[in-house]
Structure formats: C-alpha cells, structure tokens
C-alpha atoms as a PDB file:
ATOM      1  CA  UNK A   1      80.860  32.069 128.684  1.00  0.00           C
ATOM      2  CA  UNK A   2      81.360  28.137 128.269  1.00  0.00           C
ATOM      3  CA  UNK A   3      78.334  26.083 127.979  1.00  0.00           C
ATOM      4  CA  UNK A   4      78.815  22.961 128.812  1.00  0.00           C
ATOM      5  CA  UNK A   5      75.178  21.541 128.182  1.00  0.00           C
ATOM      6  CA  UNK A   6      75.799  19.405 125.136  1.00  0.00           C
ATOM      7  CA  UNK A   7      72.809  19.670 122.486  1.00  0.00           C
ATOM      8  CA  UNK A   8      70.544  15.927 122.646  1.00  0.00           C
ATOM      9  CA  UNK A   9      69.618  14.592 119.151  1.00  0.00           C
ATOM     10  CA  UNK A  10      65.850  14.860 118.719  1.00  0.00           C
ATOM     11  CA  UNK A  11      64.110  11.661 118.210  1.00  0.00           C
ATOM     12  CA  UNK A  12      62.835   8.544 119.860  1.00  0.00           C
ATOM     13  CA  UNK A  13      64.757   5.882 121.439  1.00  0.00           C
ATOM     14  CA  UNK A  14      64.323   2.459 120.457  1.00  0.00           C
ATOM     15  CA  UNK A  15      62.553   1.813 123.914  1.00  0.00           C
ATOM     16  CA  UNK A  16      60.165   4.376 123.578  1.00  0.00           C
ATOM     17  CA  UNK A  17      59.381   3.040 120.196  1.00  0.00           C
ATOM     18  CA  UNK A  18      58.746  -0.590 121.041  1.00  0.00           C
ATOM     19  CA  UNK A  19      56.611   0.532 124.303  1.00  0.00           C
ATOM     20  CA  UNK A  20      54.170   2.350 121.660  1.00  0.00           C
ATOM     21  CA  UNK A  21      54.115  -0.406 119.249  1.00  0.00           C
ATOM     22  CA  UNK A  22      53.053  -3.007 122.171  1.00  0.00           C
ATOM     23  CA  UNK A  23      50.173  -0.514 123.084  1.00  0.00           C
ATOM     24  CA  UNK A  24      49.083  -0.181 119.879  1.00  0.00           C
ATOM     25  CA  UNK A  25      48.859  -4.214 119.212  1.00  0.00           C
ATOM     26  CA  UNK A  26      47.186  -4.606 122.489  1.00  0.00           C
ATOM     27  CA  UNK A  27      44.876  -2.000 121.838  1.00  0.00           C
ATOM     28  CA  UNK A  28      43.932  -3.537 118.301  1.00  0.00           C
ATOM     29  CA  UNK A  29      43.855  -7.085 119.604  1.00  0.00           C
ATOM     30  CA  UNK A  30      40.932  -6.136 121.632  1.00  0.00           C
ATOM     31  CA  UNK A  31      39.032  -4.006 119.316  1.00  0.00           C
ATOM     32  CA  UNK A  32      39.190  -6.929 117.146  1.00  0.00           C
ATOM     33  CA  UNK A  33      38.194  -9.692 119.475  1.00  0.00           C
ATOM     34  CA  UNK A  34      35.039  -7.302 120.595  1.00  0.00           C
ATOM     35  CA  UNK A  35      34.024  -6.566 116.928  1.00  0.00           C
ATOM     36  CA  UNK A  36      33.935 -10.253 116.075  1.00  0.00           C
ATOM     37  CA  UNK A  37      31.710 -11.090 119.495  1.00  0.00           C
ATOM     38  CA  UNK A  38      29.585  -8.000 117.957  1.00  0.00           C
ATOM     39  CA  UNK A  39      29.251  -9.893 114.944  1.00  0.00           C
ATOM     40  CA  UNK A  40      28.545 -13.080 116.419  1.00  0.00           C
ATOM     41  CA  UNK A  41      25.565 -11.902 118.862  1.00  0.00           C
ATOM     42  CA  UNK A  42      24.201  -9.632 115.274  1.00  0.00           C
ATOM     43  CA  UNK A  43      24.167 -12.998 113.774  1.00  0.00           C
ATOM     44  CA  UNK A  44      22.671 -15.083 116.616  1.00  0.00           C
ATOM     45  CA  UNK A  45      19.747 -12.079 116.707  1.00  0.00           C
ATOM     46  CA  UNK A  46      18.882 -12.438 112.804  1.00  0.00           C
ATOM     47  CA  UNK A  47      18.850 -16.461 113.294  1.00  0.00           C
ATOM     48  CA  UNK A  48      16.113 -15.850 116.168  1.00  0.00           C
ATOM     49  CA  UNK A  49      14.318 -13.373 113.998  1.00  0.00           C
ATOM     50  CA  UNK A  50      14.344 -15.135 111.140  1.00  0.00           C
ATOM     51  CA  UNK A  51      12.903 -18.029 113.142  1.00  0.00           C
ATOM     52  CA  UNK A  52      10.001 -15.766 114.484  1.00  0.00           C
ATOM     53  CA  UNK A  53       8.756 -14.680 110.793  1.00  0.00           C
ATOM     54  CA  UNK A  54       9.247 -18.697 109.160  1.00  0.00           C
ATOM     55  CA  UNK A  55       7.044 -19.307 112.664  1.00  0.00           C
ATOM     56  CA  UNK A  56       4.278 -16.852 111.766  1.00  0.00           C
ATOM     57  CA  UNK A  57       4.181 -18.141 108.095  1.00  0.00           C
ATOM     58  CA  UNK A  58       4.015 -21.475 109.226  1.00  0.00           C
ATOM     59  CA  UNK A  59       1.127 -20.937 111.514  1.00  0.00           C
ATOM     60  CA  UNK A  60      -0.726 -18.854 108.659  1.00  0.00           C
ATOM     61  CA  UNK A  61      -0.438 -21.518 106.469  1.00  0.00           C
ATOM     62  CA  UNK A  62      -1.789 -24.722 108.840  1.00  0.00           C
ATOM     63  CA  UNK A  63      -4.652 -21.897 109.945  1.00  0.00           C
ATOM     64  CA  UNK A  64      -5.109 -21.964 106.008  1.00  0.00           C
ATOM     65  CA  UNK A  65      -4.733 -25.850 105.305  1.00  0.00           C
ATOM     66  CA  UNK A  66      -4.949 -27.395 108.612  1.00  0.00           C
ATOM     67  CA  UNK A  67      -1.926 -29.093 108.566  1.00  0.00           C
ATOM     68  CA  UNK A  68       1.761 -28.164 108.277  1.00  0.00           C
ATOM     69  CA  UNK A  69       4.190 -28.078 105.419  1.00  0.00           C
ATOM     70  CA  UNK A  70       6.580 -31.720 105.274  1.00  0.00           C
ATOM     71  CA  UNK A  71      10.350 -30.674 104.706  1.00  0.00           C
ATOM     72  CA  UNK A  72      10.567 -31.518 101.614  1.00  0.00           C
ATOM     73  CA  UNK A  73       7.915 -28.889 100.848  1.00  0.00           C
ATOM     74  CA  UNK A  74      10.004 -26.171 102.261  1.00  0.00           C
ATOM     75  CA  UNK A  75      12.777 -26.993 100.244  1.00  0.00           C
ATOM     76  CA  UNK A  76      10.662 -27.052  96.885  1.00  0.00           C
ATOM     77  CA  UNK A  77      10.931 -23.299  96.028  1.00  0.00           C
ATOM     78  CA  UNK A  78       8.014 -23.905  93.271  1.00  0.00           C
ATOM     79  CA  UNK A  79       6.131 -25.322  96.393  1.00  0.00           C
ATOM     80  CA  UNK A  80       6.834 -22.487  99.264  1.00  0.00           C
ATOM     81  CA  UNK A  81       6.437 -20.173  96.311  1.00  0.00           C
ATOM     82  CA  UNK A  82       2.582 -21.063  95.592  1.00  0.00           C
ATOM     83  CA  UNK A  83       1.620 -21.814  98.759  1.00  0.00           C
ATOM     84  CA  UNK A  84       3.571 -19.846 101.601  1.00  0.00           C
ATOM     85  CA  UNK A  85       2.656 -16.360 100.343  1.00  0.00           C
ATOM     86  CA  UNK A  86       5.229 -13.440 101.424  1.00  0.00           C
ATOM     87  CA  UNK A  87       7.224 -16.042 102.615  1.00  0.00           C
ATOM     88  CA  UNK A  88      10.866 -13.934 101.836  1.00  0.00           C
ATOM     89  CA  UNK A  89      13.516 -16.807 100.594  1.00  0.00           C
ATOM     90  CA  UNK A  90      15.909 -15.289 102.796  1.00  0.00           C
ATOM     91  CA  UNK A  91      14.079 -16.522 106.014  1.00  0.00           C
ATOM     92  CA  UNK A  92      14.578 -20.304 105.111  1.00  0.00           C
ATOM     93  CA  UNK A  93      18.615 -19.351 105.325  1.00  0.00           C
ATOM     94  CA  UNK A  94      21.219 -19.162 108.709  1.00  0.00           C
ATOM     95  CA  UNK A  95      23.530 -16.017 108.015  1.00  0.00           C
ATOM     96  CA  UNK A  96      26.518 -18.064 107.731  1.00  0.00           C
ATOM     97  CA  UNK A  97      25.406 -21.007 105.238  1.00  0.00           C
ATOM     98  CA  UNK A  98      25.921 -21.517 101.865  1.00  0.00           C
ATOM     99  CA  UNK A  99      23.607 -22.784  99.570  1.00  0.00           C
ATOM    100  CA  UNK A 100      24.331 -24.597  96.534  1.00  0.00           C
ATOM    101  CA  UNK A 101      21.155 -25.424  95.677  1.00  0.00           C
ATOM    102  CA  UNK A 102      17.391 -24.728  97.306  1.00  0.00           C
ATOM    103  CA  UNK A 103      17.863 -27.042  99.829  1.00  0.00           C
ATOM    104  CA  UNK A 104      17.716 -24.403 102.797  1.00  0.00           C
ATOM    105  CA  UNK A 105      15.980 -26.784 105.704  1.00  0.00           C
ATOM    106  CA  UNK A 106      17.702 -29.725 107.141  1.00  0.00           C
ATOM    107  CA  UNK A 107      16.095 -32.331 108.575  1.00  0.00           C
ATOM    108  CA  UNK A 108      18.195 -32.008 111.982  1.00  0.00           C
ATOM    109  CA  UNK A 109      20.111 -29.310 113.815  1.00  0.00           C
ATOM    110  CA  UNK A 110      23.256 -28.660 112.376  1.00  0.00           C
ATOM    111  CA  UNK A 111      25.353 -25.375 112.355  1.00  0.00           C
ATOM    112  CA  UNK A 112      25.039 -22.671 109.808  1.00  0.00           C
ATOM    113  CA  UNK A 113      21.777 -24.468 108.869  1.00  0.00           C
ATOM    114  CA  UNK A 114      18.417 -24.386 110.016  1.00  0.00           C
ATOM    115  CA  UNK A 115      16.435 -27.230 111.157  1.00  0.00           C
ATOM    116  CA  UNK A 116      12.438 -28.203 110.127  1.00  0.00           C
ATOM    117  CA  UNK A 117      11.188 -31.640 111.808  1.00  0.00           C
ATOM    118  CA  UNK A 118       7.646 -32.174 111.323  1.00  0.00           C
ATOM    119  CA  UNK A 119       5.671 -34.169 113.281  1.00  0.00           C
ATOM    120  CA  UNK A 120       4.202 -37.279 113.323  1.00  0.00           C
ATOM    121  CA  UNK A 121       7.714 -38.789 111.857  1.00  0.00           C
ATOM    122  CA  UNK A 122       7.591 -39.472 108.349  1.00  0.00           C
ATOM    123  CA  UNK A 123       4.105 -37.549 107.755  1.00  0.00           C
ATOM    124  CA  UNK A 124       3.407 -36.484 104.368  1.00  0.00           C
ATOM    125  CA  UNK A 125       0.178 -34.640 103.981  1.00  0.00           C
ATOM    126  CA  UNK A 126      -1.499 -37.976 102.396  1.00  0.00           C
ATOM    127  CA  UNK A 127      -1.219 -41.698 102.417  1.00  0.00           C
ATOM    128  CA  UNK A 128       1.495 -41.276 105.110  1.00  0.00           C
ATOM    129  CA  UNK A 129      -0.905 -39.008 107.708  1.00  0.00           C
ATOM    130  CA  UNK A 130      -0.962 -35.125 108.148  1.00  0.00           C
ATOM    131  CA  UNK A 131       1.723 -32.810 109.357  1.00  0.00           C
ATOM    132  CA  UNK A 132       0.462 -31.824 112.686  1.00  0.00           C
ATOM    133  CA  UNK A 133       3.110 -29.677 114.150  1.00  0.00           C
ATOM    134  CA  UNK A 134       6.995 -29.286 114.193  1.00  0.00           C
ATOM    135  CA  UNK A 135      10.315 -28.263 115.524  1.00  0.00           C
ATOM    136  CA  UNK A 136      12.073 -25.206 114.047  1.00  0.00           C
ATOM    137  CA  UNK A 137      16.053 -25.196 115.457  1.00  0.00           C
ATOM    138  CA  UNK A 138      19.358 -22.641 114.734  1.00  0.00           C
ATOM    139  CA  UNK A 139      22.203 -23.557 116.320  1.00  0.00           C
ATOM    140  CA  UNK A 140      23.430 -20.389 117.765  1.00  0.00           C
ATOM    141  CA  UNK A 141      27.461 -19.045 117.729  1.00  0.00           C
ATOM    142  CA  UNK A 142      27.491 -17.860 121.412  1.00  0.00           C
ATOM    143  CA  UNK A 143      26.839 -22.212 121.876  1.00  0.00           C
ATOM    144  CA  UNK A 144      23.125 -23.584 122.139  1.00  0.00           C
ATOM    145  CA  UNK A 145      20.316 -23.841 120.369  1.00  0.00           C
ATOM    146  CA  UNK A 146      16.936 -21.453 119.688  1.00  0.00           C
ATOM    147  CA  UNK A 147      14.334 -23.341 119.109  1.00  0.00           C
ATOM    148  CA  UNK A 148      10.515 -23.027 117.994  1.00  0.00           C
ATOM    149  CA  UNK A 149       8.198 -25.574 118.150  1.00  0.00           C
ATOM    150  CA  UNK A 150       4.651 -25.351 116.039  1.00  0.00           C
ATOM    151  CA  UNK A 151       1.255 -23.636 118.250  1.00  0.00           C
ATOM    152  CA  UNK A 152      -0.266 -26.929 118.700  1.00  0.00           C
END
C-alpha cells in the first residue's frame, strides 16, 4: 500500500513564534507598569505615616515646652536628639530623597522632601517670638500634597 501522506517537520513556524513573543511582551509590559504604581502608592502610604508619628512628636514636645520646634531645630540632629525623645531619624526623611547632610526638613514643599513651616514667620523661640504652630507637607507621587498642620 502507497501512502501518500507526506511526514510534516516538527517545530514552530515563524508566525507562531512571533504571536508568542508579542504575548509575552504585552503581558510583561503590564506587570511592570502595575508593580511600579504598587510602589508608588507603598511610598505615598509611608510619606503619610511618617507624617502622623513627626505629628505626634511634635505635639509631645509643645505639650512639654509650650511652643514648637523652629526648622532649623529639626535639622540640628544634636538638637532633635536631646530634646525630641524617640523621635526615629528616619521620620524626618521622604522615601525617595537623598541626604547629603542632616538637613532633612525644607522650609517649603518640594518633592522627595518634606516640608516644616512654623508659624508666626520667622519665629525663633526667643527675641524673635515663640513657635506657635506649623505646617507639615509631602508631596505625594500619585500628584498632590498630604499635609498636617500643628493642634492649635
């Protein structure tokens, strides 16, 4: 008996090949573009939290003193270190800054910095008049600003 059913190479075509390969890149070009908006709203969460606990230490320390800190205290380690008890470094900086020195608090918003404005303008705790409140700001990623603004 003739057979006349010719035996097919085994493989993949060129077609089939390039159809996988374009599912493949569109399947990794969204994992990647929803792991970086993961990463983004992570980020935005730690700047709000870190907000809450320099908030809490703030308050404890104008319950303390009756006043509030002036920026440049904030930014003198020596300072924050003898009088803002438990206050952890790590709150004073935005997850995406860098740091090359102890300034950690600018004096306005800015991104991947975080903001402390005390107020009256230009108080200093003596000659120049008490701190008597202030305005904490992150600029978030996802666009905006959090803000938190002192109990009195």
């Amino acid at each position: 008996m003739i057979s006349f059913n010719k035996k097919r190479a085994s493989g993949f075509t060129i077609v089939e090949l390039l159809i996988v390969i374009v599912v493949i890149g569109i399947l990794a070009a969204l994992v990647i573009v929803t792991y970086s908006g993961i990463q983004q709203k992570a980020r935005d969460t730690e700047r709000k939290t870190d907000l809450g606990g320099l908030y809490q230490k703030l308050e404890e320390y104008q319950a303390d003193n009756a006043k509030y800190p002036t920026p440049g205290n904030l930014n003198d380690s020596d300072w924050v270190t003898a009088n803002m008890k438990g206050l952890d470094v790590e709150l004073q900086k935005d997850p995406k800054g860098t740091y090359a020195d102890d300034d950690y608090m600018a004096s306005s918003p800015a991104a991947n910095v975080y903001s402390y404005e005390a107020t009256p303008a230009n108080c200093d705790n003596g000659a120049g008049g008490d701190c008597t409140g202030y305005t904490l700001t992150a600029t978030l990623e996802a666009g905006g600003t959090f803000v938190k603004n002192s109990a009195l």
